[in-house]
Protein backbone atom coordinates (compact mmCIF):
# COMPACT_ATOMS: atom_id res chain seq x y z
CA UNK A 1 2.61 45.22 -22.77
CA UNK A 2 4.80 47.89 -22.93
CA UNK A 3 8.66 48.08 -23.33
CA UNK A 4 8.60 49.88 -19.42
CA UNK A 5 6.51 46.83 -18.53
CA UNK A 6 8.62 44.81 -19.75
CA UNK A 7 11.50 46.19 -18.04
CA UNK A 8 10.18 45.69 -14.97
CA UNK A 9 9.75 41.49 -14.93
CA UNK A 10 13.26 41.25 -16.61
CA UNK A 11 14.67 40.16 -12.42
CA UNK A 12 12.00 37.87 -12.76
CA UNK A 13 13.39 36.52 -16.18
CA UNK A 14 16.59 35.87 -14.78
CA UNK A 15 15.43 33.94 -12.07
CA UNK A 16 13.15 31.61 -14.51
CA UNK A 17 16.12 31.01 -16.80
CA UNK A 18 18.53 30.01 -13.28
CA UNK A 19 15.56 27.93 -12.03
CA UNK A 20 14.92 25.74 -15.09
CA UNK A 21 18.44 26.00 -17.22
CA UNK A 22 21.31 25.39 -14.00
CA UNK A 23 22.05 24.00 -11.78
CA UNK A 24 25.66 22.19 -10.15
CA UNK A 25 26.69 21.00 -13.85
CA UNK A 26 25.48 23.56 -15.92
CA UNK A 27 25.81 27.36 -15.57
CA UNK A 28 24.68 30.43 -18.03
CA UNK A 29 26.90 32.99 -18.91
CA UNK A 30 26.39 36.64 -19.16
CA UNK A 31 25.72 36.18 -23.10
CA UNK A 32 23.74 33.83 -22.34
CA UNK A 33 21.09 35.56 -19.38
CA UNK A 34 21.36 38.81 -22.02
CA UNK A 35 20.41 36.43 -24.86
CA UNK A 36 17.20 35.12 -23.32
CA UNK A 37 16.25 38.57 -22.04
CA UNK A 38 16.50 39.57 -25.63
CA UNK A 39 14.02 37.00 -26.22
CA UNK A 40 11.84 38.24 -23.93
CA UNK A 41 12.00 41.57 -25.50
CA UNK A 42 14.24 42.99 -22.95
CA UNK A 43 17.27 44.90 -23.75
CA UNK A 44 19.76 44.65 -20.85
CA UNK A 45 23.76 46.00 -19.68
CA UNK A 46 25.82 44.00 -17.89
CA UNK A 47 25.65 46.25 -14.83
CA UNK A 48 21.81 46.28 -14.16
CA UNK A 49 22.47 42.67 -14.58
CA UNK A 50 24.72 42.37 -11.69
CA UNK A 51 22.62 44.31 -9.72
CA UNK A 52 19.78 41.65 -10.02
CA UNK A 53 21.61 38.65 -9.41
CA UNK A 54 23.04 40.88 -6.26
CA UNK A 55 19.68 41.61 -5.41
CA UNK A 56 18.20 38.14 -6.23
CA UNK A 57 20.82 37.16 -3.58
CA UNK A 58 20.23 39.44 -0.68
CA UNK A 59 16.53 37.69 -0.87
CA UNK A 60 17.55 34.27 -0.13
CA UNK A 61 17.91 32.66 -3.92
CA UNK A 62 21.76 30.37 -3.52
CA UNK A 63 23.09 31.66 -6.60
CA UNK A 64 26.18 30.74 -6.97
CA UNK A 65 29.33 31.52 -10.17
CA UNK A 66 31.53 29.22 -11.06
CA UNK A 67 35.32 29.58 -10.29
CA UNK A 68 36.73 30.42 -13.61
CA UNK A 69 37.77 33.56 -15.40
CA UNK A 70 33.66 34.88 -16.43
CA UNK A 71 32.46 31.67 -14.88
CA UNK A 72 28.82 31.50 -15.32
CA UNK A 73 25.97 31.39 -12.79
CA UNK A 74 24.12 28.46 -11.46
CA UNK A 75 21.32 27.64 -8.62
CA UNK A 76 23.32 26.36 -5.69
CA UNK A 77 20.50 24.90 -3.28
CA UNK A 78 16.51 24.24 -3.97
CA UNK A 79 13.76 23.15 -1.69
CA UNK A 80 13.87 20.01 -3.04
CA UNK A 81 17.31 17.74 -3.47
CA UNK A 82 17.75 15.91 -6.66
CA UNK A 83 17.24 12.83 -4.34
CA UNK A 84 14.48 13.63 -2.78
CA UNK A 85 12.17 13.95 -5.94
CA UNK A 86 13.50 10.83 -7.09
CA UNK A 87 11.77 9.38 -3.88
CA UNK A 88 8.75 11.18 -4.46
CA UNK A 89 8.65 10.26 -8.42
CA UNK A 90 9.29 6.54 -7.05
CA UNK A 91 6.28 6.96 -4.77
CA UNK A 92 3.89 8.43 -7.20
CA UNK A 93 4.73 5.90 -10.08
CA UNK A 94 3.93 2.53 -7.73
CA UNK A 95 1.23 4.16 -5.78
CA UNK A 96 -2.01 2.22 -6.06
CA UNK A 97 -4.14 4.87 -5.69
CA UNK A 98 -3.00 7.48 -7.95
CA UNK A 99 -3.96 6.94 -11.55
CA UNK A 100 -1.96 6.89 -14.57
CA UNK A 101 -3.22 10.17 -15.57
CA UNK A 102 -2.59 11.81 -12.43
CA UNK A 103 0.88 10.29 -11.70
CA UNK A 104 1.92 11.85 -14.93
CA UNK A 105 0.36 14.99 -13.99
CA UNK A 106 2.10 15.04 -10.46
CA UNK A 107 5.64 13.83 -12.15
CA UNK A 108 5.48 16.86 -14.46
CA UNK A 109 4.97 19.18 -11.76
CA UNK A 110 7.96 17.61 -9.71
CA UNK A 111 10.24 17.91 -12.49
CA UNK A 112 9.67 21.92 -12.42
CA UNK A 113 11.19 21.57 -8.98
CA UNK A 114 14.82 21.09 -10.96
CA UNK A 115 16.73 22.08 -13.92
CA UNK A 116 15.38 20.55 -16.97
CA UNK A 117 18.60 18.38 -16.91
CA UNK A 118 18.38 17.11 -13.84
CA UNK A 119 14.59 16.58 -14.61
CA UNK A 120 15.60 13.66 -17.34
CA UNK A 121 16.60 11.91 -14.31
CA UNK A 122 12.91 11.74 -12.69
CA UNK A 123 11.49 10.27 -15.79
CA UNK A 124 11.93 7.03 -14.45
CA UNK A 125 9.85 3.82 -14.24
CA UNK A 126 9.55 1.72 -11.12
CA UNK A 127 8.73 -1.64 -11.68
CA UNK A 128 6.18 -2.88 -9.85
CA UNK A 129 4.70 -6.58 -9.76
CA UNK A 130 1.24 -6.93 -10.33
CA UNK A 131 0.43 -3.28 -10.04
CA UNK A 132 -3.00 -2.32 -10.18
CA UNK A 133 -3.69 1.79 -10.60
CA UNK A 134 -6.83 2.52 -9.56
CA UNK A 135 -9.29 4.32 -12.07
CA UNK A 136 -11.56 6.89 -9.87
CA UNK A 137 -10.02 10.21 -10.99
CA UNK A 138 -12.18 11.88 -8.34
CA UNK A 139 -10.05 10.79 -5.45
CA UNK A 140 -7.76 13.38 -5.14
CA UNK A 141 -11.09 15.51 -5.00
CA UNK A 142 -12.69 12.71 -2.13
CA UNK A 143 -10.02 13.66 0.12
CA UNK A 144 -10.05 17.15 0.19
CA UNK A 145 -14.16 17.06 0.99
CA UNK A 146 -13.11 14.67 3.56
CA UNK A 147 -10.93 16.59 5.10
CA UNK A 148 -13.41 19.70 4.94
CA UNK A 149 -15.40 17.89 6.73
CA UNK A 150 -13.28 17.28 9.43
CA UNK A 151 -11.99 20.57 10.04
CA UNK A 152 -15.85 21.57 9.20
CA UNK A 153 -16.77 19.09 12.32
CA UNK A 154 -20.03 18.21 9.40
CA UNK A 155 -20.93 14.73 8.94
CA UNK A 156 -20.71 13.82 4.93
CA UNK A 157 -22.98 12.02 2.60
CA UNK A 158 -21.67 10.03 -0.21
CA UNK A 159 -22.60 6.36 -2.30
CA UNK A 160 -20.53 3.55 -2.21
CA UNK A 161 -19.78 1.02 -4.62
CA UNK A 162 -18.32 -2.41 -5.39
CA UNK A 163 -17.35 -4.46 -8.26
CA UNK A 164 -19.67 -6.74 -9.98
CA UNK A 165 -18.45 -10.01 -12.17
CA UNK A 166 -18.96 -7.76 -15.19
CA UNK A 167 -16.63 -5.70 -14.07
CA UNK A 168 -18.64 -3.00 -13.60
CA UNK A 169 -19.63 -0.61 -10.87
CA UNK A 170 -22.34 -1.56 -8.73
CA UNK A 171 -23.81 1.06 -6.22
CA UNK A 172 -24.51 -0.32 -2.78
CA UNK A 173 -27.88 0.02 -1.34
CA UNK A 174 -28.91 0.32 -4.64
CA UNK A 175 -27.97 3.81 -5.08
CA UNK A 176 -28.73 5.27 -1.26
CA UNK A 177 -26.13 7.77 0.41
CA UNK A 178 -24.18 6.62 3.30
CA UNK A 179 -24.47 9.87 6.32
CA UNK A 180 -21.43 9.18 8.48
CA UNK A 181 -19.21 11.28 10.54
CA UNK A 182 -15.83 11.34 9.26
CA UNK A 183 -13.09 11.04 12.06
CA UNK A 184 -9.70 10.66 10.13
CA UNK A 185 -8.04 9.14 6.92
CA UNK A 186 -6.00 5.71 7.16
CA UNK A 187 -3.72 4.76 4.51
CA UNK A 188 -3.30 0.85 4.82
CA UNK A 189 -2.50 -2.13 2.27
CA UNK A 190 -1.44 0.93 0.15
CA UNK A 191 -5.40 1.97 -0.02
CA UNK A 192 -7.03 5.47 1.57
CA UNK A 193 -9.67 4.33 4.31
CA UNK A 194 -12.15 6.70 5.72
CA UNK A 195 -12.18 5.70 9.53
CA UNK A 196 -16.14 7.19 10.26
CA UNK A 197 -18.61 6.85 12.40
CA UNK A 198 -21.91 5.43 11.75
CA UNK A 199 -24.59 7.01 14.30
CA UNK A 200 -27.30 4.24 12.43
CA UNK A 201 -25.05 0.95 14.13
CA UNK A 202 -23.57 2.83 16.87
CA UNK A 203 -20.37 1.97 15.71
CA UNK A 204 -16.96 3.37 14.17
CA UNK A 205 -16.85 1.92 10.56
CA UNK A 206 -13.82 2.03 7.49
CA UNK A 207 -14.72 2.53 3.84
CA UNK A 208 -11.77 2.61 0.86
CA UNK A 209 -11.70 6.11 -0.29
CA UNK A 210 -11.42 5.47 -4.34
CA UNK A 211 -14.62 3.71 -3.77
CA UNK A 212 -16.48 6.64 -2.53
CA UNK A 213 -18.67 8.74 -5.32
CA UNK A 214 -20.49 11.95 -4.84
CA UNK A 215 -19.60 13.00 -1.76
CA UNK A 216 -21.29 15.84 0.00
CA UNK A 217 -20.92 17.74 3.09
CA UNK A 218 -23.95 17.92 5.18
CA UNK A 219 -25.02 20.90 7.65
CA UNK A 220 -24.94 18.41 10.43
CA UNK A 221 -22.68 18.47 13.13
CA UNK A 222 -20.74 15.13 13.52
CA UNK A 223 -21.40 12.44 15.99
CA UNK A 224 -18.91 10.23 17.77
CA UNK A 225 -16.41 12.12 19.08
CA UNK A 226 -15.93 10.59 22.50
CA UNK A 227 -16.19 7.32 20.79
CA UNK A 228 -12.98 8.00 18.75
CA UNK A 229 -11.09 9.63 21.98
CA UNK A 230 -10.14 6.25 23.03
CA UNK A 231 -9.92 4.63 19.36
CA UNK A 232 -6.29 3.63 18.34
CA UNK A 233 -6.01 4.12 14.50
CA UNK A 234 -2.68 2.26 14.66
CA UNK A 235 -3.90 -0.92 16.80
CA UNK A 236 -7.18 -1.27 14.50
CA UNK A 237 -5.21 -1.35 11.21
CA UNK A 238 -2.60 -3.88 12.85
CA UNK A 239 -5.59 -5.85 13.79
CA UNK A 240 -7.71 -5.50 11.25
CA UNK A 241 -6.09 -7.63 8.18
CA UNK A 242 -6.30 -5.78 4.75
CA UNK A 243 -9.30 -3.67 6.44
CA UNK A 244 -11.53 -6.71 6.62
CA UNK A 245 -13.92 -6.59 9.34
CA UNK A 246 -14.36 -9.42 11.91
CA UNK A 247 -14.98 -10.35 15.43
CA UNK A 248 -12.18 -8.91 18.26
CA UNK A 249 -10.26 -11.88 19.51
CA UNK A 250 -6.98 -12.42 21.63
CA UNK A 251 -5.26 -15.26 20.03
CA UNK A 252 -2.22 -16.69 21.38
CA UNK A 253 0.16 -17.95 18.81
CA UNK A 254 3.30 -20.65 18.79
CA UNK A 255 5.52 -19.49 16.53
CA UNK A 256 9.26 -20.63 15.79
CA UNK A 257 12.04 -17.81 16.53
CA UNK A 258 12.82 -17.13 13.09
CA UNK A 259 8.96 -15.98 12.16
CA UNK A 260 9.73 -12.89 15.00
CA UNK A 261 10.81 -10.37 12.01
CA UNK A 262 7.15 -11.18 10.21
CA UNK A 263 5.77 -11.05 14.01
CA UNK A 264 6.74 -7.77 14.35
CA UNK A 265 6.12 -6.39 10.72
CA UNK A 266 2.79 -7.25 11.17
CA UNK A 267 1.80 -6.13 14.73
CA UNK A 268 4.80 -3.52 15.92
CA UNK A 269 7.38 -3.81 18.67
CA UNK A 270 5.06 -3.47 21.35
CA UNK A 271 3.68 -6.90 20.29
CA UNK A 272 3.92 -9.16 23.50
CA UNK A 273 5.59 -12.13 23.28
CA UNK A 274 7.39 -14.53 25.10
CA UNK A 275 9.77 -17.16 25.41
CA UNK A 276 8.04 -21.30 25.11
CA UNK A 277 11.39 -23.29 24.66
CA UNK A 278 14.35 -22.76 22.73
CA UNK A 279 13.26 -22.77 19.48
CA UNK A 280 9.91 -21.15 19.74
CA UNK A 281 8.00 -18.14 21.57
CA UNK A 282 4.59 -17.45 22.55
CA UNK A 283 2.88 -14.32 20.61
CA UNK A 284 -0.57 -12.75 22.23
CA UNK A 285 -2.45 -10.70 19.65
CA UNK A 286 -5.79 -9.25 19.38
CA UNK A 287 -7.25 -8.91 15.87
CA UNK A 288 -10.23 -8.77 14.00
CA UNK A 289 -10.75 -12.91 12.87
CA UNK A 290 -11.39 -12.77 9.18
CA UNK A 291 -10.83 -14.64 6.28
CA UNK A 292 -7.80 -12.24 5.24
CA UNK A 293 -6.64 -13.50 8.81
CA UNK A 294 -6.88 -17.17 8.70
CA UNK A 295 -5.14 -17.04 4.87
CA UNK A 296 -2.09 -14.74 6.50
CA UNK A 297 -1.51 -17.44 8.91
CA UNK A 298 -1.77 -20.58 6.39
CA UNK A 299 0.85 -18.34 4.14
CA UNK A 300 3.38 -18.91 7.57
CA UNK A 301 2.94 -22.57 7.06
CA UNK A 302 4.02 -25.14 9.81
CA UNK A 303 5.73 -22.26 11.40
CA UNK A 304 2.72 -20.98 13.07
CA UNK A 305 0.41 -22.82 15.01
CA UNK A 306 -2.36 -21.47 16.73
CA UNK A 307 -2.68 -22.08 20.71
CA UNK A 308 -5.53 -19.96 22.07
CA UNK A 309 -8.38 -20.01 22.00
CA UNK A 310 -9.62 -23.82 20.74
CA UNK A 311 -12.74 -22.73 18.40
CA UNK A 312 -10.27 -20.58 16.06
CA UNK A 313 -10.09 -24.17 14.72
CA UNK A 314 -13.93 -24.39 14.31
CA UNK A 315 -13.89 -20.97 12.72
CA UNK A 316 -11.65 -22.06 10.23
CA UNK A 317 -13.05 -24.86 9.10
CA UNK A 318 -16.40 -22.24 8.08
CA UNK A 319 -13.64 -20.15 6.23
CA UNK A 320 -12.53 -23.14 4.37
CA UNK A 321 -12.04 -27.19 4.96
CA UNK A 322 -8.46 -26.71 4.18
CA UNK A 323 -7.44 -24.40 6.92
CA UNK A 324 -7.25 -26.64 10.31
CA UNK A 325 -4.54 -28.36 8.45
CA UNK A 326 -3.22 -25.25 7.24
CA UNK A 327 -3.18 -23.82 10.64
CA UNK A 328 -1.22 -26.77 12.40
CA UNK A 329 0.92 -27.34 9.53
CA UNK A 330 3.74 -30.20 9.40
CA UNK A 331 2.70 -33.41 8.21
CA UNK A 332 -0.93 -34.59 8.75
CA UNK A 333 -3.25 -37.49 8.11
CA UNK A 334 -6.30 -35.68 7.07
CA UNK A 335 -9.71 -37.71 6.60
CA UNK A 336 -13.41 -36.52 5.57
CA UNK A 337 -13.32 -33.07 4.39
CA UNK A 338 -9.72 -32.39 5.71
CA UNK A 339 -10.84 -31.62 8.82
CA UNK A 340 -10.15 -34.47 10.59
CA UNK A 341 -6.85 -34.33 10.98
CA UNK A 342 -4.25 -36.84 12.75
CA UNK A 343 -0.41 -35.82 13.27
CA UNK A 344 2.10 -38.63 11.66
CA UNK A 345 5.46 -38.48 11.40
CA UNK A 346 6.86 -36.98 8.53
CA UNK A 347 7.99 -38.54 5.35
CA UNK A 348 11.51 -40.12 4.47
CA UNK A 349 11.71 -38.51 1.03
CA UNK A 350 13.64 -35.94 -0.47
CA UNK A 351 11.27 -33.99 -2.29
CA UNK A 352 7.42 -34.33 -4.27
CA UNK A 353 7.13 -32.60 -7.39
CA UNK A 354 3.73 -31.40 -8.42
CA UNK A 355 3.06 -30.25 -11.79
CA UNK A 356 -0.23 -28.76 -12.55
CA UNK A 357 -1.04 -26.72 -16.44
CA UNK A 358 -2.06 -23.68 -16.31
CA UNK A 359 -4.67 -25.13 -19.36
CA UNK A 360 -6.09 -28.41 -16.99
CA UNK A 361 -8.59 -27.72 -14.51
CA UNK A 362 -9.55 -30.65 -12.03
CA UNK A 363 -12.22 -31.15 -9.66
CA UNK A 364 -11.01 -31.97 -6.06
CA UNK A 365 -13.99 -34.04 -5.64
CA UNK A 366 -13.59 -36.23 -8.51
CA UNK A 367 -10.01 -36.53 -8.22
CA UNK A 368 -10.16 -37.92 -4.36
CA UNK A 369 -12.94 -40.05 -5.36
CA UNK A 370 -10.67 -41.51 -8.69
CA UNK A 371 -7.97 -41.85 -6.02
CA UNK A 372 -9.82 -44.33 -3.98
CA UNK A 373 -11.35 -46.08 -6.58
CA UNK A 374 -7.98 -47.46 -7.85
CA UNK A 375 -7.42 -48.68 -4.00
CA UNK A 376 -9.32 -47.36 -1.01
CA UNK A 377 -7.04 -48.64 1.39
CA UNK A 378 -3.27 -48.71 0.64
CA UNK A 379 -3.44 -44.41 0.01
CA UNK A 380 -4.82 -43.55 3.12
CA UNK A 381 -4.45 -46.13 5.78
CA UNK A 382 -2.23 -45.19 8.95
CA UNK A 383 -0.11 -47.93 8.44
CA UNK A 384 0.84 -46.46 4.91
CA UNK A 385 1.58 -43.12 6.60
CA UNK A 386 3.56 -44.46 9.61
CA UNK A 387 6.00 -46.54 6.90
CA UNK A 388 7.43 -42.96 6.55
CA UNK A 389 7.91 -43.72 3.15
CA UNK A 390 6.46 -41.88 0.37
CA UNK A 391 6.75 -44.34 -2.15
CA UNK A 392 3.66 -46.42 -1.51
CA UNK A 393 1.59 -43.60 -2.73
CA UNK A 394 2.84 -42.89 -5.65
CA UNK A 395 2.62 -46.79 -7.13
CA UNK A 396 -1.20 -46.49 -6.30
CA UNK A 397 -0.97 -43.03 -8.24
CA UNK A 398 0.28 -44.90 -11.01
């Protein structure tokens, strides 16, 4: 390149060396924008130098000197404040769906959005519990077809897979393509989902984006558009618990006041509820009944009790013998599998410490069945329970 050449990017120069060297606490003197221009091969007065920063201004760059006899010259504003990135870096870093490769990629390219001392402050790590990235690089990629193929109005073809107890990839349908029309993208649970519609079941179905391989757009117009005219995205992921399918139902809840907050976290504002007595309210939802479903209302504990309809109760028990009891919650006689279950009145005891190694595995079966071996019928009788003491069962667990 020749010394004319060069000449001509040395405005350019300048603004590199303001954009990555300053910014509030650190400004470059004159020596200092001649010195790098030197570097670049560029031999430069003070005066043409004026003239670019003056021109560099009339186009919009905040350039700004400090106060100070020969002050020296920073960036003012950016597109992006400090604070903002830091958000951004935050989000990348504990984003599920982003891989570790990637975040670091995306990170980098934020930090170029600062001064290289302000970008020290984005290499931060967010601690997250229990944080699994995922490992499909191609997702980034899955979107952007996706999204062709919306604004393409093409149906796409793709295969899907799940993971086997090897820990391995296994293709569904042993290998076929899925052909669905894709309607929109649904972040939920901190996962993509592909809301699409399936013109083989007649029916609008959701598949997890970083799951998706090989997708391809199709020449085929896609199907299902007056279908999704009256489909609400936000009142099917409210419904639908961690994007587990499962029959509609309206199911009427008790719940005590203080479980409103988790209420409305769950379902939005516009969840209707309504006053039972003075310590509880009445919530009507409609959701998809799943497993996901029952286990979010036996984490709410005797707090929640289900009113409406009765064979929620029957459904559980299919889910798991454990959840009637975990549904009603407070203090229960239960007999058979657990799913008989009598309400008692609660113990007179201060607290029951259970200790259980992570190293000692038991069988439920055998324990029970060791339980009433040692006495059948002091554990379990009523009368045992109704003493509203605690004690009698743990002599006969002696």
């Amino acid at each position: 390149m020749g010394k004319t050449e060069h000449q001509k990017l040395k405005i350019l120069y300048i603004l590199e060396l303001l954009y990555e060297q300053t910014d509030e606490k650190h400004a470059v003197k004159m020596r200092d924008i001649i010195a790098y221009l030197n570097q670049k091969g560029i031999l430069a007065e003070r005066k043409s130098i004026y003239r670019d920063l003056e021109m560099l201004q009339d186009f919009g760059v905040d350039i700004l000197r400090e106060q100070e006899y020969r002050g020296g010259y920073y960036i003012g504003s950016r597109d992006f404040e400090l604070a903002e990135l830091k958000l951004l870096v935050d989000a990348v870093q504990s984003s599920k769906f982003i891989t570790q490769k990637k975040s670091r990629e995306l990170i980098h390219k934020l930090e170029k959005l600062v001064s290289v001392y302000e970008a020290k402050q984005l290499q931060r790590q967010v601690v997250v519990t229990n944080r699994n990235k995922t490992i499909n690089e191609n997702i980034y990629y899955n979107i952007d077809m996706i999204y062709n193929g919306i604004s393409g109005d093409v149906k796409i073809r793709f295969q899907y897979f799940s993971w086997n107890i090897e820990k391995e990839m296994e293709l569904r349908r042993d290998g076929a393509f899925y052909e669905v029309s894709p309607l929109v993208l649904s972040w939920d649970d901190e996962n993509y989902y592909l809301i699409a519609y399936d013109e083989e079941d007649k029916i609008i179905k959701h598949f997890r984006v970083d799951k998706m391989l090989k997708i391809l757009l199709t020449r085929k117009k896609r199907e299902g558009l007056k279908q999704f005219e009256t489909f609400d995205i936000a009142s099917y992921s409210k419904k639908t618990f961690g994007m587990f399918a499962g029959e509609e139902e309206t199911v009427t809840l008790l719940c005590e006041n203080d479980m409103i907050g988790v209420v409305i976290d769950r379902f939005g504002q516009e969840v209707n509820v309504r006053k039972a007595d003075d310590m509880h309210f009445r919530a009507r939802l409609h959701v998809a009944v799943s497993g996901q479903f029952y286990g979010w209302l036996c984490g709410l504990g005797e707090k929640v009790e289900i009113i409406e309809p009765a064979e929620m109760r029957e459904i559980g028990e299919k889910v798991g013998a454990d959840v009637p009891f975990c549904l009603e919650g407070g203090t229960k006689l239960c007999t058979g599998i657990g799913t008989a279950i009598k309400k008692v009145a609660s113990f007179r005891c201060d607290s029951i410490v259970i200790c259980k190694p992570d190293t000692v595995s038991v069988s439920t079966a055998d324990a029970y069945k060791k339980v009433d071996a040692l006495n059948p019928h002091a554990c379990y009788t009523d009368e045992t329970v109704q003493q509203r003491y605690v004690y009698d069962f743990n002599n006969n667990l002696q």
